[in-house]
C-alpha atoms as a PDB file:
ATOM      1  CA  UNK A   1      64.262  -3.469  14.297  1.00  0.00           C
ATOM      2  CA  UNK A   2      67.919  -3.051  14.962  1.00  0.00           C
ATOM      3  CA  UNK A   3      70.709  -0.952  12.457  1.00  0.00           C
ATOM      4  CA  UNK A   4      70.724  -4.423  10.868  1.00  0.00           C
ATOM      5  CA  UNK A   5      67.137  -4.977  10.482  1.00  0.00           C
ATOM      6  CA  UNK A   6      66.955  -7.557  12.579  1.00  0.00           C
ATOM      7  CA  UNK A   7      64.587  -7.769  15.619  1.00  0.00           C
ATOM      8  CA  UNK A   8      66.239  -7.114  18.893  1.00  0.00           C
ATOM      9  CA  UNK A   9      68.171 -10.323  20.629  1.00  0.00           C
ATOM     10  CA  UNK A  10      65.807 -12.020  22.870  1.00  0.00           C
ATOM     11  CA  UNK A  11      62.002 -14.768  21.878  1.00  0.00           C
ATOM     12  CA  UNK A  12      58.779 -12.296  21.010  1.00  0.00           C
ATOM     13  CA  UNK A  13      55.906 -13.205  21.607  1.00  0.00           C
ATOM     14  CA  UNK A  14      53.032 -12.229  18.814  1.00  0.00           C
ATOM     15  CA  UNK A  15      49.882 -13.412  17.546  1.00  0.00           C
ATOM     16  CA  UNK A  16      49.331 -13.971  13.845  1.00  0.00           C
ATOM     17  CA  UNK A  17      47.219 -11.048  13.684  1.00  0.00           C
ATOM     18  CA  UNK A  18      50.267  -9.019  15.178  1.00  0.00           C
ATOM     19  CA  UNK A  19      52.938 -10.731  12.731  1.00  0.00           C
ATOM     20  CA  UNK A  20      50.465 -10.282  10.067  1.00  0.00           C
ATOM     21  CA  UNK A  21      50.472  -6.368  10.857  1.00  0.00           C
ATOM     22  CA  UNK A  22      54.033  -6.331  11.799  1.00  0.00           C
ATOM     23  CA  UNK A  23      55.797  -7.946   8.979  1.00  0.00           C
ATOM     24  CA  UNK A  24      53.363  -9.673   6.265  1.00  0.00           C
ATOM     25  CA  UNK A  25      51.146  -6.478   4.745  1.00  0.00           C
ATOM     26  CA  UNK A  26      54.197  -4.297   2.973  1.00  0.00           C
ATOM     27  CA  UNK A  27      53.951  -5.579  -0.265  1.00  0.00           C
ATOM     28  CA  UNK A  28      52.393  -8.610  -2.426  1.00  0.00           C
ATOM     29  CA  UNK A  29      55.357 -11.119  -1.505  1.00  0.00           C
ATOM     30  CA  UNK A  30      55.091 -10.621   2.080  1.00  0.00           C
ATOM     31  CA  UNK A  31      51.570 -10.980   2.100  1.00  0.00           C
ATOM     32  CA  UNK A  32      52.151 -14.461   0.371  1.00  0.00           C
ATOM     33  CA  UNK A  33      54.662 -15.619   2.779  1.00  0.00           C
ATOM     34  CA  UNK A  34      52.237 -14.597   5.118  1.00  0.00           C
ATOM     35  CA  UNK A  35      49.317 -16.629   4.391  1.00  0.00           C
ATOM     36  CA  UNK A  36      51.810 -19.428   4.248  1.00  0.00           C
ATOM     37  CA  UNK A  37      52.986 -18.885   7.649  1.00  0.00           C
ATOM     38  CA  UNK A  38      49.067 -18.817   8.860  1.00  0.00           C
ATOM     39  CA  UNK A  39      48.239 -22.195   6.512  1.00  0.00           C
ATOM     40  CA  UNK A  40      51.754 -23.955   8.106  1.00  0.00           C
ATOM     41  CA  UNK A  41      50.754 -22.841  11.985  1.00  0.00           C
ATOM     42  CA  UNK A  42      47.179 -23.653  11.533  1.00  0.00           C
ATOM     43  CA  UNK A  43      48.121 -27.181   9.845  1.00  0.00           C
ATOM     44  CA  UNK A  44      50.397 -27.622  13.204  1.00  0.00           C
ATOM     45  CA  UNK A  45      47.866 -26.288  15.334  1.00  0.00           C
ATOM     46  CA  UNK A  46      45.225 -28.988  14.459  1.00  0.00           C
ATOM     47  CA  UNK A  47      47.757 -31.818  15.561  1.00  0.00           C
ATOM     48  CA  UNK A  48      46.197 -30.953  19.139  1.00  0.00           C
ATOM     49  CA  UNK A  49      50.337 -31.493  20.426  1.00  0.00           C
ATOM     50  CA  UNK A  50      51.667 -28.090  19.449  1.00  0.00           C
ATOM     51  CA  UNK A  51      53.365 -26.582  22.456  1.00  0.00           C
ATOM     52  CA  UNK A  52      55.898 -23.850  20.871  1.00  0.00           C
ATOM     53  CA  UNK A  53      55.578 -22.479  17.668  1.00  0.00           C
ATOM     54  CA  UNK A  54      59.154 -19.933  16.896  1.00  0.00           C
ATOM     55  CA  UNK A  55      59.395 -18.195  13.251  1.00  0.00           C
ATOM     56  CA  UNK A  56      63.008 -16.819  12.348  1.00  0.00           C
ATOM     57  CA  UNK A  57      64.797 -15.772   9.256  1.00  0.00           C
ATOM     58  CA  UNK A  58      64.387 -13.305   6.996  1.00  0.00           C
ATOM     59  CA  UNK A  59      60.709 -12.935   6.825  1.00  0.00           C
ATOM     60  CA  UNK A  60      60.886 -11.523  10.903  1.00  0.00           C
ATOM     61  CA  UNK A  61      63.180  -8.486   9.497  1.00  0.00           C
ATOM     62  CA  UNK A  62      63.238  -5.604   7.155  1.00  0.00           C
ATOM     63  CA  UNK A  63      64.290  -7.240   4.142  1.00  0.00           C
ATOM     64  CA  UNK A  64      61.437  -6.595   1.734  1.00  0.00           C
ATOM     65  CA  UNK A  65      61.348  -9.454  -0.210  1.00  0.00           C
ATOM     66  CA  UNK A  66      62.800 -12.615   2.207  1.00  0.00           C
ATOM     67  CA  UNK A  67      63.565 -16.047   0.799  1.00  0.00           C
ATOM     68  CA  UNK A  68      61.243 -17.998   2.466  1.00  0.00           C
ATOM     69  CA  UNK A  69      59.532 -18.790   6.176  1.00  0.00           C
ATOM     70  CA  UNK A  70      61.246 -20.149   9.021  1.00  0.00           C
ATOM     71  CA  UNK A  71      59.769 -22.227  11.188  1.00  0.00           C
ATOM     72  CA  UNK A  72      60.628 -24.227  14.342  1.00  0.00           C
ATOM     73  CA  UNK A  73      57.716 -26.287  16.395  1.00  0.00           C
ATOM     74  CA  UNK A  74      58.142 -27.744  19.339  1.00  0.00           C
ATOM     75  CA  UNK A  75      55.516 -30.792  19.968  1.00  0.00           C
ATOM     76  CA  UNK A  76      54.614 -32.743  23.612  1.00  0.00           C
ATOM     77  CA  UNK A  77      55.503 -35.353  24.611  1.00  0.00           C
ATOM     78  CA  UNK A  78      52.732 -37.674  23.000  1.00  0.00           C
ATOM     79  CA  UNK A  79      52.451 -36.244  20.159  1.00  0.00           C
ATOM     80  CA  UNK A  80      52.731 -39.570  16.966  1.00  0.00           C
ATOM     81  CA  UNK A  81      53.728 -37.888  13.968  1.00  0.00           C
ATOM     82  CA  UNK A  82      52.559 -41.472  12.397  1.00  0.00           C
ATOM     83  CA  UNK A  83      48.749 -41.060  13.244  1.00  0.00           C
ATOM     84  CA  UNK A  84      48.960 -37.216  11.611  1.00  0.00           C
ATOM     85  CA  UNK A  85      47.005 -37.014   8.436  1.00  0.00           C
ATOM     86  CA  UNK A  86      49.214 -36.606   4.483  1.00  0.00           C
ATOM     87  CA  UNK A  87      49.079 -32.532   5.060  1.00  0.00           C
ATOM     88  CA  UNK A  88      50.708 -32.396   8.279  1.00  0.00           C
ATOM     89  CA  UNK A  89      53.400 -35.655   7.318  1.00  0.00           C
ATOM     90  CA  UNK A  90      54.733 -32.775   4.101  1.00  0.00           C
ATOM     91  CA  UNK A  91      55.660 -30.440   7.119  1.00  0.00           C
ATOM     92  CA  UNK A  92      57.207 -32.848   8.819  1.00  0.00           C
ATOM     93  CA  UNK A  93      59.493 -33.675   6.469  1.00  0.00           C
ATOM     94  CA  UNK A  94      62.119 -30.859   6.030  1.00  0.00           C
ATOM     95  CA  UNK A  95      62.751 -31.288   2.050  1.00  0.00           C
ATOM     96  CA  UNK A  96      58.979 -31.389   1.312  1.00  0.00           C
ATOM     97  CA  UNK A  97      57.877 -28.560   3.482  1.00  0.00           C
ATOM     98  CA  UNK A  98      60.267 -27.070   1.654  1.00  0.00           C
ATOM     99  CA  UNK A  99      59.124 -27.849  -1.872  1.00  0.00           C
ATOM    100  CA  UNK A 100      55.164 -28.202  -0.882  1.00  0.00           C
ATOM    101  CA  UNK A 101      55.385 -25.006   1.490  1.00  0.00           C
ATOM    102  CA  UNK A 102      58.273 -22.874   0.385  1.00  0.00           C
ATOM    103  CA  UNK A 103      59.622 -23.205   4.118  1.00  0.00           C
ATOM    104  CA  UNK A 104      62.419 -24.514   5.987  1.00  0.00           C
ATOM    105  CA  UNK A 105      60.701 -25.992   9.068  1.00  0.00           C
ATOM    106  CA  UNK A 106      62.084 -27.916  11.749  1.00  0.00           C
ATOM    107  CA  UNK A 107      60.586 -30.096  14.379  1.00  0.00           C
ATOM    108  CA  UNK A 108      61.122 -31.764  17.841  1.00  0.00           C
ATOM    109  CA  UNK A 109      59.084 -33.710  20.785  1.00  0.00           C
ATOM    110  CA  UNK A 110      59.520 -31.881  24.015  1.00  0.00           C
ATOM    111  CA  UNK A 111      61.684 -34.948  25.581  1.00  0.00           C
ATOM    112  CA  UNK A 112      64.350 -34.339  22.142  1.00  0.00           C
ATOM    113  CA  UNK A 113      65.391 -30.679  23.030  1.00  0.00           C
ATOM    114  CA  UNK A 114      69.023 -31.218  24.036  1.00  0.00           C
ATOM    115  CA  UNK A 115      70.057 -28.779  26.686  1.00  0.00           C
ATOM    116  CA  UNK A 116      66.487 -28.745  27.527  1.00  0.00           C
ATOM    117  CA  UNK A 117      63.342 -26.693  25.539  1.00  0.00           C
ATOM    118  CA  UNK A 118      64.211 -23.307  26.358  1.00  0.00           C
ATOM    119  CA  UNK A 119      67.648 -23.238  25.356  1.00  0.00           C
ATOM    120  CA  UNK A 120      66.906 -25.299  22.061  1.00  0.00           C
ATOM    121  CA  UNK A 121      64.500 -22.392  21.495  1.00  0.00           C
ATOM    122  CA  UNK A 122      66.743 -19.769  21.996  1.00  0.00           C
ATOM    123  CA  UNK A 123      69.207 -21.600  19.789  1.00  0.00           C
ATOM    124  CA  UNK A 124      67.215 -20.020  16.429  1.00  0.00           C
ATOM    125  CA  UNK A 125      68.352 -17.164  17.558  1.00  0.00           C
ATOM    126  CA  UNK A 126      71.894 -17.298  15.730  1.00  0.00           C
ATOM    127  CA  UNK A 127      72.740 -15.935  12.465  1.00  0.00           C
ATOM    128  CA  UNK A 128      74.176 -18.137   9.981  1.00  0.00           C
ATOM    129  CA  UNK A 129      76.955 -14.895  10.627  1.00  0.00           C
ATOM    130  CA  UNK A 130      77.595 -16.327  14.116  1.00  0.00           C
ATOM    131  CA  UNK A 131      75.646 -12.832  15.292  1.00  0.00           C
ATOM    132  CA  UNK A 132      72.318 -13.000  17.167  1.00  0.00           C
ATOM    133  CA  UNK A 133      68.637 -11.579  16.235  1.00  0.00           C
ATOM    134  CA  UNK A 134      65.443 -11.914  17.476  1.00  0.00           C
ATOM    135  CA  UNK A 135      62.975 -14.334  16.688  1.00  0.00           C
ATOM    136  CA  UNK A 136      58.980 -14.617  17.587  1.00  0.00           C
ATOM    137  CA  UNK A 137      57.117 -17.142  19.091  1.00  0.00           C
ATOM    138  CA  UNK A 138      53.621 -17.440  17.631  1.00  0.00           C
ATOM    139  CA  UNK A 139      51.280 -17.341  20.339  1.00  0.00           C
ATOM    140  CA  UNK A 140      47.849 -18.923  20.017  1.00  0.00           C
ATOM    141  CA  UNK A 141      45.242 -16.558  18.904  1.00  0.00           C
ATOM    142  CA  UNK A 142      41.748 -16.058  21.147  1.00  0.00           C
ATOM    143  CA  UNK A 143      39.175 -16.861  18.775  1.00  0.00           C
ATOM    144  CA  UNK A 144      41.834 -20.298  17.493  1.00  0.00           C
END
């Protein structure tokens, strides 16, 4: 963490297991906003399209009790968010992850990320401040 409590500028790359030990095991909150990061990636996951996975926000600093989890996915190409069963379709849509989930998640196919994927990415990285902080990229677990 910076003097801010932010992560450093620049996309981390972590493993649940790794975010779980990193950020969601300080206190009971955390570990709640933790198991709903897990159930929202895993939910993702199971679409069989997730190619990039980014959390951001308070829960990836040093605030002890954030406000919620941040999410942004990043699906392929062929991914059909209308053959995805009821539990994924409440992600999808931002107001009910946000009600169903208790997170602000965000979504795109591959072909949508303006200024190309890598750059749409690193977009998350900006404060609402204007400032930069790090954010983490979930990456897929072995035994997933």
């Amino acid at each position: 963490m910076n003097t801010t409590g932010d992560l450093p500028e620049g996309i981390h790359s972590a493993t649940l297991e790794e975010i779980l030990a990193a950020f969601g095991n300080w206190n009971r909150e955390r570990g709640l906003l933790f198991q709903r990061l897990e159930r929202i990636y895993r939910i993702a996951a199971r679409t069989g399209h997730l190619a990039r996975f980014i959390v951001f926000g308070s829960f990836v600093t040093s605030k002890s009790i954030p406000n919620d989890i941040d999410v942004f996915m990043v699906f392929d190409d062929t991914f059909d968010a209308s053959a995805c069963d009821a539990e994924v379709l409440l992600l999808l849509d931002h107001a009910t992850a946000d009600s169903h989930f208790g997170a602000s998640a965000f979504w795109l196919r591959r072909p949508a990320a303006f200024g190309g994927e890598q750059a749409t990415i690193e977009f998350w990285q900006t404060k609402r401040d204007g400032g930069r902080r790090g954010i983490i990229e979930i990456l897929e677990n072995s035994n997933d």
